[in-house]
Protein backbone atom coordinates (compact mmCIF):
# COMPACT_ATOMS: atom_id res chain seq x y z
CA UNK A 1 -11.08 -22.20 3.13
CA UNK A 2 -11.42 -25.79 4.51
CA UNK A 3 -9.31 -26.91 7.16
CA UNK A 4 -9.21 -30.69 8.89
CA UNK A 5 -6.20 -32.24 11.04
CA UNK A 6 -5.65 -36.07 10.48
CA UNK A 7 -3.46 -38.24 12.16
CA UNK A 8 -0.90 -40.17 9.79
CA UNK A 9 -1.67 -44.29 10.45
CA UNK A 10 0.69 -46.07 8.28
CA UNK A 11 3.79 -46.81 10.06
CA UNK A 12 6.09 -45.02 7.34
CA UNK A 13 4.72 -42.00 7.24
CA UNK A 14 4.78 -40.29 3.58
CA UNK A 15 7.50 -41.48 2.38
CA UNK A 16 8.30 -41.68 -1.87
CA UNK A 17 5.40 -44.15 -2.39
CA UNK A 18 2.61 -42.54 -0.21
CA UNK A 19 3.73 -39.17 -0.64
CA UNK A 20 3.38 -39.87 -4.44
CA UNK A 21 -0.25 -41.00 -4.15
CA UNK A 22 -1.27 -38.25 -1.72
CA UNK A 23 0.19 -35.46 -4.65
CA UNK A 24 -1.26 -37.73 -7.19
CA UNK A 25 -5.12 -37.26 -5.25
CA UNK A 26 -4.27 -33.43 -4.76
CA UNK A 27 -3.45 -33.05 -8.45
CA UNK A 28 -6.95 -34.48 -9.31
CA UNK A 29 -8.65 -30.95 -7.28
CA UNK A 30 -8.41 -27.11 -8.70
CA UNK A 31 -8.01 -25.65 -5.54
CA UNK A 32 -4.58 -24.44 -3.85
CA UNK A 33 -4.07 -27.22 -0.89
CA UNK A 34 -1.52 -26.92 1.54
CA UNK A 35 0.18 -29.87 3.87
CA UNK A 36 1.32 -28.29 7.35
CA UNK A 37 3.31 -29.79 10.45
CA UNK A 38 3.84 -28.15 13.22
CA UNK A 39 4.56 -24.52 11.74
CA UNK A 40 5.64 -25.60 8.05
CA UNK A 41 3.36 -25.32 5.32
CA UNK A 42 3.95 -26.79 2.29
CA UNK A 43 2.21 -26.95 -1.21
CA UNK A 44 0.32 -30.52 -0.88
CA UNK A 45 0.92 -30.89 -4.89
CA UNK A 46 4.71 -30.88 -4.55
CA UNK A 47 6.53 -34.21 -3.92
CA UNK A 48 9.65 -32.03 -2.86
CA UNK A 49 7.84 -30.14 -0.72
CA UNK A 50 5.90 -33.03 0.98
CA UNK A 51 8.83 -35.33 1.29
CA UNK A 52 10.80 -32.13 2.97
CA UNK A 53 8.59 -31.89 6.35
CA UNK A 54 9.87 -35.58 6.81
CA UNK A 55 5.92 -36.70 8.48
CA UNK A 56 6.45 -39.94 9.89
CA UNK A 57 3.74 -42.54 11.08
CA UNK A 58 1.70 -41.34 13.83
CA UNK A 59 2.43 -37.69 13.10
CA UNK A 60 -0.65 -35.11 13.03
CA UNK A 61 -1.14 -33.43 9.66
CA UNK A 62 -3.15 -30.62 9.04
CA UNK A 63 -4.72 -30.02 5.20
CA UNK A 64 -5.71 -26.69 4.11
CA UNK A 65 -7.54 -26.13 0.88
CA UNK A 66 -8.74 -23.16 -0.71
CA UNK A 67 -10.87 -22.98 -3.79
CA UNK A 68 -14.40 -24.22 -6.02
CA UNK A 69 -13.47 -27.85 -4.51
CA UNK A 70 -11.59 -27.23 -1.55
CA UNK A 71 -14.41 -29.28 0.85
CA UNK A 72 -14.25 -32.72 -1.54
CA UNK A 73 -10.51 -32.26 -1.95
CA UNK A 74 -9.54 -31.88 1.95
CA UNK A 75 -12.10 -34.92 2.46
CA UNK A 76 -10.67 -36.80 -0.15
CA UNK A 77 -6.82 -36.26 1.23
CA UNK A 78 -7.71 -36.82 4.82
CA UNK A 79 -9.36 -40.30 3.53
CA UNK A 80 -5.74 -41.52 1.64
CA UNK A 81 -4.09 -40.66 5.13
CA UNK A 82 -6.69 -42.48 6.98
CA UNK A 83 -6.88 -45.51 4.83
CA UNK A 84 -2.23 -45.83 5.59
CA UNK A 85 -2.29 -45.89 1.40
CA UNK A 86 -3.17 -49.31 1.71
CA UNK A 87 0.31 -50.44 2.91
């Protein structure tokens, strides 16, 4: 299991359009990977699910992932956060 907390930069948060392209970049990995605030956890590969814990900009994320590629898809996730989706 791979575990990192990021800290979300863009000033939006995940809202439809970020939230979309961090599911999107989960979607690409096998492993199970997880999105949790504060005590919610939430399946990282479900817009419904990511869009429900409401993580607005400057919010700390945590992203768990469990599986064959769970070190390149945690790295690749906390990137997309880091980078604010390019907004």
């Amino acid at each position: 299991m791979c575990v990192k907390d990021v800290l979300v930069q863009n000033q939006v948060g995940l809202h439809a359009r970020p939230a979309t392209f961090f599911i999107q970049k989960a979607n690409e990995f096998k492993s199970s990977i997880w999105v949790e605030k504060e005590e919610r956890r939430v399946n990282a590969k479900s817009l419904l699910g990511v869009l429900s814990l409401g993580i607005v900009g400057g919010t700390t994320i945590r992203i768990i992932a469990d599986g064959n590629d769970e070190e390149t898809a945690v790295d690749a996730l906390v990137s997309l956060v880091q980078s604010g989706f390019n907004e």
